[in-house]
PDB file of N, CA and C in Angstrom:
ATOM      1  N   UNK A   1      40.839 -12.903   7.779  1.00  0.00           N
ATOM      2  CA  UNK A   1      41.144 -13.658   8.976  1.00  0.00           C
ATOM      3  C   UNK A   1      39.893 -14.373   9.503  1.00  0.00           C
ATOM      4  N   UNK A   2      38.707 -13.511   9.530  1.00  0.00           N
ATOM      5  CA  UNK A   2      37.454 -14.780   9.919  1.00  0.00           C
ATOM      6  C   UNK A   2      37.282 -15.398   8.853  1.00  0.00           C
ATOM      7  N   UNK A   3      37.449 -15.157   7.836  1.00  0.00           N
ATOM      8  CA  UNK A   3      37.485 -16.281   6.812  1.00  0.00           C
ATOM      9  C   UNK A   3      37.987 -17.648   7.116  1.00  0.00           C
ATOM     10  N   UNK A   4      39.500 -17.425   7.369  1.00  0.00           N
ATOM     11  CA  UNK A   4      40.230 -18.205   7.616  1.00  0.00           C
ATOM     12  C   UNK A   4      39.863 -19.180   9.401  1.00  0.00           C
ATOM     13  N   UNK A   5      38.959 -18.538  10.003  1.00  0.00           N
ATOM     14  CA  UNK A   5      38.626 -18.773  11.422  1.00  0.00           C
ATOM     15  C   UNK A   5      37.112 -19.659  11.231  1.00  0.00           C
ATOM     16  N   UNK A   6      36.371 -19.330   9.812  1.00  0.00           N
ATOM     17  CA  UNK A   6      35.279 -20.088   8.963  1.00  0.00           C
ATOM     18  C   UNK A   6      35.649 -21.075   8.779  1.00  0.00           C
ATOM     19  N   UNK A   7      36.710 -21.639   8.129  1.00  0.00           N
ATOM     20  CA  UNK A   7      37.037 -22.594   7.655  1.00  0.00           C
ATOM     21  C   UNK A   7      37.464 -23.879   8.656  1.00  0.00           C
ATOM     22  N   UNK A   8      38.356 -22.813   9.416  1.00  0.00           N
ATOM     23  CA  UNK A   8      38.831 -23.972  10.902  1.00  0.00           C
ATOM     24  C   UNK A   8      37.799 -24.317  11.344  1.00  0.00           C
ATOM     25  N   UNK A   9      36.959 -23.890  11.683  1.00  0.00           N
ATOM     26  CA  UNK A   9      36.037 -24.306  12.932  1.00  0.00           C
ATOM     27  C   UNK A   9      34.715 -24.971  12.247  1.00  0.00           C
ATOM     28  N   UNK A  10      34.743 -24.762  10.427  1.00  0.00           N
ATOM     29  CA  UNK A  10      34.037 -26.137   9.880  1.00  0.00           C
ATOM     30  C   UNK A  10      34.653 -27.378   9.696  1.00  0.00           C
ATOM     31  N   UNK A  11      35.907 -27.290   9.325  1.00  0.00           N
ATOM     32  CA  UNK A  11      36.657 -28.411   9.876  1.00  0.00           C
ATOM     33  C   UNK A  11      36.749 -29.145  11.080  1.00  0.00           C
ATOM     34  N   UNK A  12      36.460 -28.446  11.751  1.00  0.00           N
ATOM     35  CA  UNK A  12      36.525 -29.169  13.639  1.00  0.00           C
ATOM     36  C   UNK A  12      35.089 -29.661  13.493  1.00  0.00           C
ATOM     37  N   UNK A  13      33.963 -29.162  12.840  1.00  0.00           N
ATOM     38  CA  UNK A  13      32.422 -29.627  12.896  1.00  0.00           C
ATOM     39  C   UNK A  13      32.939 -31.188  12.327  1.00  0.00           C
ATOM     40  N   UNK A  14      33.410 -30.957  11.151  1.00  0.00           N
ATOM     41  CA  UNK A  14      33.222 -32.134  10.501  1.00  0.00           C
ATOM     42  C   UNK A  14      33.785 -33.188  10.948  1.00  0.00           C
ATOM     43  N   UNK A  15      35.032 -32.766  11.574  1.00  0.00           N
ATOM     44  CA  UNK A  15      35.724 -33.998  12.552  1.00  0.00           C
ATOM     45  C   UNK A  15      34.721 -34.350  13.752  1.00  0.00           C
ATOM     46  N   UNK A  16      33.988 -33.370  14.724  1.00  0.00           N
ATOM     47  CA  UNK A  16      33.302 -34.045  15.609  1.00  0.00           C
ATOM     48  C   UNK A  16      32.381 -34.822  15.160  1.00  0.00           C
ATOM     49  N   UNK A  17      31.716 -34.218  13.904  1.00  0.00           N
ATOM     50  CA  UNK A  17      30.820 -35.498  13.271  1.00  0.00           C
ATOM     51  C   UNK A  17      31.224 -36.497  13.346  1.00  0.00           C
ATOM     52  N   UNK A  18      32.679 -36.401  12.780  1.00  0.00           N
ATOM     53  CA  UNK A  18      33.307 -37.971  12.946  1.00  0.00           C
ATOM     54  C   UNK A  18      33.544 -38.852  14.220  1.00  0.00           C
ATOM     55  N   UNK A  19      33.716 -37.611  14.598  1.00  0.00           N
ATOM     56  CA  UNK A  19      33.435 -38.548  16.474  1.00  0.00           C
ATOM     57  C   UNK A  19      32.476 -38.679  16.819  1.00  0.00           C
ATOM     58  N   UNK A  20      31.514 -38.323  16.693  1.00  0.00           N
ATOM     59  CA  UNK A  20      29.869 -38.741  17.322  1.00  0.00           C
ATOM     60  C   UNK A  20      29.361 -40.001  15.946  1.00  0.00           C
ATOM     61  N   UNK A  21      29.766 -40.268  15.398  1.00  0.00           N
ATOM     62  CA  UNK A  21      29.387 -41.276  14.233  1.00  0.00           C
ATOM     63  C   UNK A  21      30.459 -42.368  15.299  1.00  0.00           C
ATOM     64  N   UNK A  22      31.663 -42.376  15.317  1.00  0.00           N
ATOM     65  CA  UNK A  22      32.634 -43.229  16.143  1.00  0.00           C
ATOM     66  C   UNK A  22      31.646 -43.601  17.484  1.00  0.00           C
ATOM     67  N   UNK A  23      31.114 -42.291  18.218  1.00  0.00           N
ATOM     68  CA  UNK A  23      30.553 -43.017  19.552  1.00  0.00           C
ATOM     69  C   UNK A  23      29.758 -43.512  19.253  1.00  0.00           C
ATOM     70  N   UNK A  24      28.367 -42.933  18.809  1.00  0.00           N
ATOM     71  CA  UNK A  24      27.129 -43.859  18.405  1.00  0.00           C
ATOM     72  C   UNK A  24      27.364 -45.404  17.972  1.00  0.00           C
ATOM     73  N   UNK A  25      27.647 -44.848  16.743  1.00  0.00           N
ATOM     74  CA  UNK A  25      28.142 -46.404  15.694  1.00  0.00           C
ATOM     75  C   UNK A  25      28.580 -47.440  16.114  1.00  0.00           C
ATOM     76  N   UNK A  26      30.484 -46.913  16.847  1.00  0.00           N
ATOM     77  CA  UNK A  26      30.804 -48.252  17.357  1.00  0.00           C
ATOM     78  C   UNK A  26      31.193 -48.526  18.271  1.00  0.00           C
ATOM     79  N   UNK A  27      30.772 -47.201  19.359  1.00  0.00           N
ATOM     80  CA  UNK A  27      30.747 -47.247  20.731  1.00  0.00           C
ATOM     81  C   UNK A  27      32.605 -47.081  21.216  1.00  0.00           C
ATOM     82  N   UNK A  28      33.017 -46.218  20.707  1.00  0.00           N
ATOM     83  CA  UNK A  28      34.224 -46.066  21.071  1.00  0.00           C
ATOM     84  C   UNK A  28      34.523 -44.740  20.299  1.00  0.00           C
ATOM     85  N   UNK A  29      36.068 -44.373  20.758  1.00  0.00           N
ATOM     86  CA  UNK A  29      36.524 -43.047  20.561  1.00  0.00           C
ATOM     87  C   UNK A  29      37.839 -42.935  19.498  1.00  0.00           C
ATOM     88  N   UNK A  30      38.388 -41.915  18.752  1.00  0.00           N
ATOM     89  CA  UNK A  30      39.771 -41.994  18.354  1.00  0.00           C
ATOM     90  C   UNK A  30      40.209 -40.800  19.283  1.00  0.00           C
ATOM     91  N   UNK A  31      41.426 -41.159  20.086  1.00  0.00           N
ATOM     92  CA  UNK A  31      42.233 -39.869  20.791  1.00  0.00           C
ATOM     93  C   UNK A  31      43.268 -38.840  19.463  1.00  0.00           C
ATOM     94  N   UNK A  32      43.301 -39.324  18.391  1.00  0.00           N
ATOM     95  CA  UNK A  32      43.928 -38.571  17.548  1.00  0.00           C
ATOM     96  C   UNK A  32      43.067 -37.716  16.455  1.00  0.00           C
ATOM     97  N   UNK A  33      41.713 -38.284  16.134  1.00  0.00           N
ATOM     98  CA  UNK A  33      41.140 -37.626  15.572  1.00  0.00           C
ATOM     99  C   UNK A  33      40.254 -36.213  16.560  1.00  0.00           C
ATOM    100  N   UNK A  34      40.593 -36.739  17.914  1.00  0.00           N
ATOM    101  CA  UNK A  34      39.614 -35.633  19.155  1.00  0.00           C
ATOM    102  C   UNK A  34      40.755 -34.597  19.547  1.00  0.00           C
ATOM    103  N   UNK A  35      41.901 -35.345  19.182  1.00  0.00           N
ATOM    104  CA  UNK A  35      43.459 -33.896  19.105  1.00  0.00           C
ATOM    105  C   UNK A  35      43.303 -32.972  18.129  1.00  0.00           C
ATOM    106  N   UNK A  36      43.020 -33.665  16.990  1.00  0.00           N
ATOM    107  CA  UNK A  36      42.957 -33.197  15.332  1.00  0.00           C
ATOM    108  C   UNK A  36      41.817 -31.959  15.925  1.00  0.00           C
ATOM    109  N   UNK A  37      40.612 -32.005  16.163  1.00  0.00           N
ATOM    110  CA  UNK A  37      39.246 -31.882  15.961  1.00  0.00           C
ATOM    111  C   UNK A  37      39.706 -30.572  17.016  1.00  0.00           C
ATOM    112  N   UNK A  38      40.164 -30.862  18.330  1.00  0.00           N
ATOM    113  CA  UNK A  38      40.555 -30.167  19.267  1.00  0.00           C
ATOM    114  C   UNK A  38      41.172 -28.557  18.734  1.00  0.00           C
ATOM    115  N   UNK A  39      42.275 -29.248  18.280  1.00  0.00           N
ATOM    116  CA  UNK A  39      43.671 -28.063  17.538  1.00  0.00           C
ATOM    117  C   UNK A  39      42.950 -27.333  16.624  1.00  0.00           C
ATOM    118  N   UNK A  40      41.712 -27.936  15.357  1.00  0.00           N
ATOM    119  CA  UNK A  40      41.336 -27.184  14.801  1.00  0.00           C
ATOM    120  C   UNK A  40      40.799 -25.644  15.622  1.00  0.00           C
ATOM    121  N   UNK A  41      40.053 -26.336  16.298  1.00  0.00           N
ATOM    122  CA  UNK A  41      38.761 -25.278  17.147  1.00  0.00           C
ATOM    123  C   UNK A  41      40.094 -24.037  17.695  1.00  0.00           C
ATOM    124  N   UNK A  42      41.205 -24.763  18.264  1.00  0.00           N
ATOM    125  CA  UNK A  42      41.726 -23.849  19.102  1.00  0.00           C
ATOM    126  C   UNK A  42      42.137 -22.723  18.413  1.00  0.00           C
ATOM    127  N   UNK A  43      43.061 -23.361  16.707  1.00  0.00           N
ATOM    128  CA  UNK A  43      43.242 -22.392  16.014  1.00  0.00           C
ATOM    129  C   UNK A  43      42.218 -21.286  15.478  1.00  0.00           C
ATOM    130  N   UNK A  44      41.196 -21.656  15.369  1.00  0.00           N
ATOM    131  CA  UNK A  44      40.315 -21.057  15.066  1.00  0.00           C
ATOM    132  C   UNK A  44      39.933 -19.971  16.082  1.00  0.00           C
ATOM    133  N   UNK A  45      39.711 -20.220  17.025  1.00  0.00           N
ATOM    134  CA  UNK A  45      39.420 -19.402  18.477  1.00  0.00           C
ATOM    135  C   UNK A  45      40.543 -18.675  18.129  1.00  0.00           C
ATOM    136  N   UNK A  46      41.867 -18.520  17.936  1.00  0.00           N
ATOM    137  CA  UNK A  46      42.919 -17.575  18.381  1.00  0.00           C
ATOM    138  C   UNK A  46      42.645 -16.815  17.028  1.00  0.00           C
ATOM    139  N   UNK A  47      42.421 -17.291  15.642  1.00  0.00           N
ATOM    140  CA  UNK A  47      42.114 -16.241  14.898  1.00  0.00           C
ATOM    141  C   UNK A  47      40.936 -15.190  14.670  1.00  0.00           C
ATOM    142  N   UNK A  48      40.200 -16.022  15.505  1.00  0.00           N
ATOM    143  CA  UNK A  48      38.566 -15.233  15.935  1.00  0.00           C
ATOM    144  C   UNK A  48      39.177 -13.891  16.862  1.00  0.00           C
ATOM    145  N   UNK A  49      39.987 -14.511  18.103  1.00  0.00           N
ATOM    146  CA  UNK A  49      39.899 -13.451  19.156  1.00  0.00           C
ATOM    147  C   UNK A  49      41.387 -12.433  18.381  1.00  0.00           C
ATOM    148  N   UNK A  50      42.280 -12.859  17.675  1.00  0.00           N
ATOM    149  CA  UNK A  50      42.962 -11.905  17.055  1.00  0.00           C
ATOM    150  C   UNK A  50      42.640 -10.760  16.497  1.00  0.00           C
ATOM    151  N   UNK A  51      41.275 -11.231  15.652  1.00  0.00           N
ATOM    152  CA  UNK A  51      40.154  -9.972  14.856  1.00  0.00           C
ATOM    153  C   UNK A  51      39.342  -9.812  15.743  1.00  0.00           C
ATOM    154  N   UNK A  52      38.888 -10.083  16.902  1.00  0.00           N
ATOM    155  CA  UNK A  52      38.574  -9.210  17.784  1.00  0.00           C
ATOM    156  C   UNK A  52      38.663  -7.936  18.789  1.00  0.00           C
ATOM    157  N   UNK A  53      40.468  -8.461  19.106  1.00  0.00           N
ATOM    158  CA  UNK A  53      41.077  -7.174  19.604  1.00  0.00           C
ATOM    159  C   UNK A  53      41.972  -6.527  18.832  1.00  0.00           C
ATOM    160  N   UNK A  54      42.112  -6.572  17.232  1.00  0.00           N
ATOM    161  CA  UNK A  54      42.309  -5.681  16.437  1.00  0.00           C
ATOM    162  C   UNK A  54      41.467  -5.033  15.776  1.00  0.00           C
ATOM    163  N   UNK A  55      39.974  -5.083  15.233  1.00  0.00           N
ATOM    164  CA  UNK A  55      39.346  -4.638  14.750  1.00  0.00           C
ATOM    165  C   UNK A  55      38.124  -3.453  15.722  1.00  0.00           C
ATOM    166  N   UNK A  56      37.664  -3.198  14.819  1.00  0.00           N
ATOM    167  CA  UNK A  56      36.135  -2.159  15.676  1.00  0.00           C
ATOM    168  C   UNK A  56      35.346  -3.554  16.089  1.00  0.00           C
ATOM    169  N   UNK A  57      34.411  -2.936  17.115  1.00  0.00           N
ATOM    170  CA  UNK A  57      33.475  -4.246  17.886  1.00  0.00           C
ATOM    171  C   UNK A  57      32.816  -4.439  17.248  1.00  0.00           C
ATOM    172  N   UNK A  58      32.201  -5.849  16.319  1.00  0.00           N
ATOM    173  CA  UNK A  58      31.687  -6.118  16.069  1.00  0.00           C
ATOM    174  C   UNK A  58      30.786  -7.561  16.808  1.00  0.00           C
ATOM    175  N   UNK A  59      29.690  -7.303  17.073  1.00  0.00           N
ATOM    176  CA  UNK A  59      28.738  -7.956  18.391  1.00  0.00           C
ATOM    177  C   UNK A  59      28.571  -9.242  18.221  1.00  0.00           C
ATOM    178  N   UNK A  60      28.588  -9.685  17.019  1.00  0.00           N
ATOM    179  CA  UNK A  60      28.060 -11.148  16.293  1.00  0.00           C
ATOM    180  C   UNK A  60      29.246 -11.632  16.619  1.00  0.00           C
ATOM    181  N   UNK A  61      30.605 -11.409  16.365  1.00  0.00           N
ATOM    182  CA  UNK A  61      32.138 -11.836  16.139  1.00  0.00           C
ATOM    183  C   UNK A  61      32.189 -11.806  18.022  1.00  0.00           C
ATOM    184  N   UNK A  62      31.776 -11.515  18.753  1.00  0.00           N
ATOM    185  CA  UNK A  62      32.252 -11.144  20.380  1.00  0.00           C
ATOM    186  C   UNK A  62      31.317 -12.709  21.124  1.00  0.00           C
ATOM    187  N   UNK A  63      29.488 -12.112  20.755  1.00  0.00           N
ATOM    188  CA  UNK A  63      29.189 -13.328  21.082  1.00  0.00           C
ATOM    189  C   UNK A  63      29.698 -14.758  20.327  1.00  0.00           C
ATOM    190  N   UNK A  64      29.948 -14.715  19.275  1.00  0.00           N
ATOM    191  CA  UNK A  64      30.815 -15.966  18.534  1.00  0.00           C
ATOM    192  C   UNK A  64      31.860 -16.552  19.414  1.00  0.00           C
ATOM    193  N   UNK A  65      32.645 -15.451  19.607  1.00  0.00           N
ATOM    194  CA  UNK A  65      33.814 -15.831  20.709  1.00  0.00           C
ATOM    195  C   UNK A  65      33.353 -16.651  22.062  1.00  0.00           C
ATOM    196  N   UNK A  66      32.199 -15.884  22.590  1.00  0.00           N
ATOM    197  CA  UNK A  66      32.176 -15.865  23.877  1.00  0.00           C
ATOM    198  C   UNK A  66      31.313 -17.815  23.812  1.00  0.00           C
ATOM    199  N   UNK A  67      30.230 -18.175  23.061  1.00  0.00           N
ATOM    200  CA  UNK A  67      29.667 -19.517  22.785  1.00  0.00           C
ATOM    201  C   UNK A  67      31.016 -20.565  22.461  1.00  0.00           C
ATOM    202  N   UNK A  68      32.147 -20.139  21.202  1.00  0.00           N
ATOM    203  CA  UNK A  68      32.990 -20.931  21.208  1.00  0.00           C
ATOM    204  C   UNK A  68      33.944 -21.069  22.725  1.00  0.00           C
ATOM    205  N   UNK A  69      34.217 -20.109  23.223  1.00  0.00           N
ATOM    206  CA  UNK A  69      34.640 -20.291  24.830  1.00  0.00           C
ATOM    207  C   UNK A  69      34.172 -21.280  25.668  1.00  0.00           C
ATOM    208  N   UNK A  70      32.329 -21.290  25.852  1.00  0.00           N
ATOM    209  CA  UNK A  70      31.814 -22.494  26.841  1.00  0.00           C
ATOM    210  C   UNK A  70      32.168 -23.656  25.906  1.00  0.00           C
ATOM    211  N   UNK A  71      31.392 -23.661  24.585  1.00  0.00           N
ATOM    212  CA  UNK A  71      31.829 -24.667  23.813  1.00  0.00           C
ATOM    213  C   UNK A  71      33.036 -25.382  24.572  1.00  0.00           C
ATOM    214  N   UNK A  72      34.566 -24.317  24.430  1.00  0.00           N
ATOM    215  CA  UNK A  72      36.104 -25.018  24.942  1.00  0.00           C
ATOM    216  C   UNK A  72      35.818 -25.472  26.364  1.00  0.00           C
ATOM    217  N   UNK A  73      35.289 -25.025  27.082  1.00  0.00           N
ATOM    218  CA  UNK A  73      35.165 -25.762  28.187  1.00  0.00           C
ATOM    219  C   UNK A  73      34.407 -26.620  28.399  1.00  0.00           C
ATOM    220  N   UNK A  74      33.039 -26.983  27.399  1.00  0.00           N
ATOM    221  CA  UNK A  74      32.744 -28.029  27.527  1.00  0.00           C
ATOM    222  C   UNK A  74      33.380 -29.356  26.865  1.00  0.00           C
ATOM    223  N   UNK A  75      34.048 -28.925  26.075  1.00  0.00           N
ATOM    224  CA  UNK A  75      35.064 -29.833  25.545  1.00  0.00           C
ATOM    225  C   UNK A  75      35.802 -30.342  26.242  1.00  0.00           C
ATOM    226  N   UNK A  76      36.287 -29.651  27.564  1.00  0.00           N
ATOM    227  CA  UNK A  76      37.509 -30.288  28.219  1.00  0.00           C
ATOM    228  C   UNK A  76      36.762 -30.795  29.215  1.00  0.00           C
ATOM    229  N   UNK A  77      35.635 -30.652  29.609  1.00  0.00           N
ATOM    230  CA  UNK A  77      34.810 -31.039  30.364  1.00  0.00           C
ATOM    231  C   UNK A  77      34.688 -32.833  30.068  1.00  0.00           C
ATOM    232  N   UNK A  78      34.050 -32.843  28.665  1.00  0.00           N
ATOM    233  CA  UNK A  78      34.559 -34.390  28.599  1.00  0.00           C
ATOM    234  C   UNK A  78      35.586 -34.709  28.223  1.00  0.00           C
ATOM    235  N   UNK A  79      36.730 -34.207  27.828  1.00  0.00           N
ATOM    236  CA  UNK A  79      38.137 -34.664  27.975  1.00  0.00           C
ATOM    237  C   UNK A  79      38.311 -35.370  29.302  1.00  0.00           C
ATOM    238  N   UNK A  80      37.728 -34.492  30.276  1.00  0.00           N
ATOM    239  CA  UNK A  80      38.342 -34.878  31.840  1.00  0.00           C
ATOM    240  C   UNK A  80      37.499 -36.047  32.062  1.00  0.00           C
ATOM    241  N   UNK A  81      36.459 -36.347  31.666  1.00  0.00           N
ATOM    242  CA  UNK A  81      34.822 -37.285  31.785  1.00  0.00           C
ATOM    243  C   UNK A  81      35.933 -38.711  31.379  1.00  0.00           C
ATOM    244  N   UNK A  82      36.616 -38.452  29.905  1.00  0.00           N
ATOM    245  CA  UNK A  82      36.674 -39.649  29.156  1.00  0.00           C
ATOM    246  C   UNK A  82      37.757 -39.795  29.815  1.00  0.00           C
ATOM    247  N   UNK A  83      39.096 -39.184  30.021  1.00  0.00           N
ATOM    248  CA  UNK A  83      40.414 -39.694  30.860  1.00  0.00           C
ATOM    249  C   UNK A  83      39.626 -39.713  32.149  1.00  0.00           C
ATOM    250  N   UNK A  84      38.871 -39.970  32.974  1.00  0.00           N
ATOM    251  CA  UNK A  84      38.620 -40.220  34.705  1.00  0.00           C
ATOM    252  C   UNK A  84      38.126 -41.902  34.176  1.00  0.00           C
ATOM    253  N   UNK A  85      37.670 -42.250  33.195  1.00  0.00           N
ATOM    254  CA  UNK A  85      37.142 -43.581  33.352  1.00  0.00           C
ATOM    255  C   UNK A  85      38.305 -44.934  32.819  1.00  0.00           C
ATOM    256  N   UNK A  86      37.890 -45.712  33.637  1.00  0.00           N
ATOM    257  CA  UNK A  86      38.910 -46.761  33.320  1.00  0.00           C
ATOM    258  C   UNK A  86      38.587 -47.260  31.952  1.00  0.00           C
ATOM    259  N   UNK A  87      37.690 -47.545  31.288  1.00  0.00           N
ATOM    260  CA  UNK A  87      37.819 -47.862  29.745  1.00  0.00           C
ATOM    261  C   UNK A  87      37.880 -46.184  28.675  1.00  0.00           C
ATOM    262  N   UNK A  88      39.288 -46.638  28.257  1.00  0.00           N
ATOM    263  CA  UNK A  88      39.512 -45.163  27.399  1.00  0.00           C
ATOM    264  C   UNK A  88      39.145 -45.076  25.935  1.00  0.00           C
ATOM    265  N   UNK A  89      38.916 -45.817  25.860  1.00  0.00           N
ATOM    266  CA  UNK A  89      37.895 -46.192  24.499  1.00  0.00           C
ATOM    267  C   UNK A  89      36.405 -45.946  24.320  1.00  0.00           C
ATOM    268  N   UNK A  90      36.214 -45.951  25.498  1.00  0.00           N
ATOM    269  CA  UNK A  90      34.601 -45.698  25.385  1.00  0.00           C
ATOM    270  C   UNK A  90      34.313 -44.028  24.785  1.00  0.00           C
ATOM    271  N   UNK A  91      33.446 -43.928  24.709  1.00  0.00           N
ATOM    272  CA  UNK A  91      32.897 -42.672  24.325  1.00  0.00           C
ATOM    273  C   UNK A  91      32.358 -41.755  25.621  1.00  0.00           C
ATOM    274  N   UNK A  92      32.397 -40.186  25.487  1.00  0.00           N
ATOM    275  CA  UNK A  92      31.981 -39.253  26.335  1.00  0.00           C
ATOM    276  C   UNK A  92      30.175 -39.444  26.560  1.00  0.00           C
ATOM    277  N   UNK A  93      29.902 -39.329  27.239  1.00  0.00           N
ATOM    278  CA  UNK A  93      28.043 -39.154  27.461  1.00  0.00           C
ATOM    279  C   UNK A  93      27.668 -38.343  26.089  1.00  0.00           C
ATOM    280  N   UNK A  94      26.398 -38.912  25.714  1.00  0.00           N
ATOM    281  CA  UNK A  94      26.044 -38.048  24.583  1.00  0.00           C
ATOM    282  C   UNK A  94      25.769 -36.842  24.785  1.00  0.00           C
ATOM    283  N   UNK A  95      24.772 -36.950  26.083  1.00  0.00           N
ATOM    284  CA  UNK A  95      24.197 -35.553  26.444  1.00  0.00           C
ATOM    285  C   UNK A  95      25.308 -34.260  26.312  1.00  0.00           C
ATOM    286  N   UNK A  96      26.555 -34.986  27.635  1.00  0.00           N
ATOM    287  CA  UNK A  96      27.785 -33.552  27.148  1.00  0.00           C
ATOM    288  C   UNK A  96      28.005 -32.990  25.980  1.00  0.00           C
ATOM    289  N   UNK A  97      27.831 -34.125  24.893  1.00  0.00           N
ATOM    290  CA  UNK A  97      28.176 -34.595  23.596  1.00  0.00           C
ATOM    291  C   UNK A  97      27.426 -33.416  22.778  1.00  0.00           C
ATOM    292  N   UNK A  98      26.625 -33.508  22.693  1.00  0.00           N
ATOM    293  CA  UNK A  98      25.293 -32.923  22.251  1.00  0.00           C
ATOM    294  C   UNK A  98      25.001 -30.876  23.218  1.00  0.00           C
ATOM    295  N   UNK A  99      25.331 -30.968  24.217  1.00  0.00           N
ATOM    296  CA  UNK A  99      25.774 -29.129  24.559  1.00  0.00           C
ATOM    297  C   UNK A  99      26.777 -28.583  24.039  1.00  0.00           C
ATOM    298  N   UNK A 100      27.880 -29.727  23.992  1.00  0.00           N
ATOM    299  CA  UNK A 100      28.954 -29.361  23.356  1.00  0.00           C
ATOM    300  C   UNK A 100      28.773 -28.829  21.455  1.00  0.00           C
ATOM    301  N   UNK A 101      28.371 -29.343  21.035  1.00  0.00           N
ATOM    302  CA  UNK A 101      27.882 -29.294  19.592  1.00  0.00           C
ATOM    303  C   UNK A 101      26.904 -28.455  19.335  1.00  0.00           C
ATOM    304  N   UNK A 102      25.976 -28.265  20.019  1.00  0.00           N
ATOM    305  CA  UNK A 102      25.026 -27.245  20.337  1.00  0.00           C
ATOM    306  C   UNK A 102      25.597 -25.825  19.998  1.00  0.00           C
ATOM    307  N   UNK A 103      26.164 -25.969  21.605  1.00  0.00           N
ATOM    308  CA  UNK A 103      27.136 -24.204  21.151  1.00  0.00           C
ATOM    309  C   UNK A 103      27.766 -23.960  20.211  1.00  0.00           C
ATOM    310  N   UNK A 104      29.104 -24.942  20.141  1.00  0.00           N
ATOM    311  CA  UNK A 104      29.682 -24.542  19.203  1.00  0.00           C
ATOM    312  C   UNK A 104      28.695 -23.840  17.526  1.00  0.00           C
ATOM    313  N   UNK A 105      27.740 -24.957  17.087  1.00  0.00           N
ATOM    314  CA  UNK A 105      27.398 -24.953  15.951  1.00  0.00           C
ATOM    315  C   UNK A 105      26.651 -23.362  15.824  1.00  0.00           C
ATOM    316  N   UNK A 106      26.143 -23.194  17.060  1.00  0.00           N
ATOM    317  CA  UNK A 106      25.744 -21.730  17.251  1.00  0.00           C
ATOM    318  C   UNK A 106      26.265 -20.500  16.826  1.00  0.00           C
ATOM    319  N   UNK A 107      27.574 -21.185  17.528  1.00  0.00           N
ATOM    320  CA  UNK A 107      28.670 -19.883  17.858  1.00  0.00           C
ATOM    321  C   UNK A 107      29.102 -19.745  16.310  1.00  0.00           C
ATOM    322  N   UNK A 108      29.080 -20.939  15.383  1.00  0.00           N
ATOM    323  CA  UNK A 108      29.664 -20.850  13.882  1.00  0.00           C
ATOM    324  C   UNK A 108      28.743 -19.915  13.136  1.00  0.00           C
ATOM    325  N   UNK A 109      27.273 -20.259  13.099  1.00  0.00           N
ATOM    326  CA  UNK A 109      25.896 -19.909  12.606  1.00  0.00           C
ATOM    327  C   UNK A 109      26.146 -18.488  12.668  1.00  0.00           C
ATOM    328  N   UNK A 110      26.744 -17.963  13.914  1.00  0.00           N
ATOM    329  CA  UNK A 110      26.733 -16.565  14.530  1.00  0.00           C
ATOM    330  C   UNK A 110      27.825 -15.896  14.168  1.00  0.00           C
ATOM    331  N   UNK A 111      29.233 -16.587  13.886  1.00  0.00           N
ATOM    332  CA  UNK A 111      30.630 -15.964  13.132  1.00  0.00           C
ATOM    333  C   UNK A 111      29.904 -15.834  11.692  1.00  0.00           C
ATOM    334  N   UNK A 112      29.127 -16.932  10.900  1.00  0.00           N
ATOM    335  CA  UNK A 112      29.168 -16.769   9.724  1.00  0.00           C
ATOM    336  C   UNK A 112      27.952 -15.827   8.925  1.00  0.00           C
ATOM    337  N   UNK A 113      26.669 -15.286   9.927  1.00  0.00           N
ATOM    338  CA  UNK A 113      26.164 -14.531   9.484  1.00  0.00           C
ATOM    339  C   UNK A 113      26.621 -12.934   9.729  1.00  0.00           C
ATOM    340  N   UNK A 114      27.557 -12.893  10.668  1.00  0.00           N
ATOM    341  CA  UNK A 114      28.810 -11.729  11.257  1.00  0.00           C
ATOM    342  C   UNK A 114      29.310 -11.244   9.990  1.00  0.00           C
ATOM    343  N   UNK A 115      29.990 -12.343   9.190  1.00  0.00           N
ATOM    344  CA  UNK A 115      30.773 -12.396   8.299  1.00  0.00           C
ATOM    345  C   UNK A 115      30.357 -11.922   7.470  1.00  0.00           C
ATOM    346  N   UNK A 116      29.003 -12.741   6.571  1.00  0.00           N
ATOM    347  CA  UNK A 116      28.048 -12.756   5.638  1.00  0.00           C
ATOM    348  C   UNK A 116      27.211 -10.898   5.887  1.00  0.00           C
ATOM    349  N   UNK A 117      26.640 -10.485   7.147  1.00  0.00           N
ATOM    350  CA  UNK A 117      26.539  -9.369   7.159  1.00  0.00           C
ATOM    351  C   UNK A 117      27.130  -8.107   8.348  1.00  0.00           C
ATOM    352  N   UNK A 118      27.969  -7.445   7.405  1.00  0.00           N
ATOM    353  CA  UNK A 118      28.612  -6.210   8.370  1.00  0.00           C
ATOM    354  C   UNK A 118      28.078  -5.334   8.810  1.00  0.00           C
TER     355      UNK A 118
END
C-alpha cells in the first residue's frame, strides 16, 4: 500500500512539474492538469493515512503524512489565490508555488526512505 501511495504522489510531482514549466514558460495555468495533479496527491494521502491507522507507528510514514497535510493546504491555498483573481489563466505566485513543492517533495523523500528502511 505505500508502494502504491509512492507511486501516486510521484505522479502528482511530475504533473506539478508540469505546472510550474506551464507558469514559468508561458505564464499561464491548465485547470485540468491541476485536478489531475490534485486527485493524484489526494489518493495518495488516503492510502498513506490508511497504512497509518492500520499498521504499528511507524514515525517517517506519520511525519510523511503530517508535511503532505500542510503541503494540501497549501495547495488549496493557491487554489483560492488563483480562483480570487480575475484573470484565471494566470498562474499562482511562485513563492506559494515553491513552499508548496518544498513540502510536499520532503514529505515524499521521507515516505520513501520509511519505505526503503523499516
Amino acid at each position: 500500500m505505500i508502494l502504491a501511495a509512492i507511486v501516486l504522489f510521484c505522479l502528482a510531482v511530475a504533473l506539478g512539474l508540469g505546472l510550474v514549466v506551464l507558469g514559468v514558460r508561458y505564464r499561464r495555468g491548465s485547470r485540468a492538469l491541476a485536478a489531475v495533479h490534485a486527485g493524484l496527491a489526494l489518493l495518495g494521502l488516503a492510502l498513506l493515512g490508511k497504512h497509518i491507522f492500520s499498521s504499528p507507528v511507524h514515525m517517517l510514514y506519520n511525519d510523511a503524512a503530517l508535511l503532505f497535510v500542510l503541503a494540501l493546504a497549501g495547495g488549496l491555498v493557491l487554489l483560492a489565490l488563483r480562483m480570487g483573481t480575475h484573470e484565471h489563466r494566470s498562474p499562482p505566485p511562485m513563492m506559494g508555488v515553491s513552499f508548496h513543492a518544498a513540502m510536499a517533495i520532503t514529505a515524499l523523500l521521507l515516505l520513501v526512505l520509511g519505505y526503503t528502511h523499516p
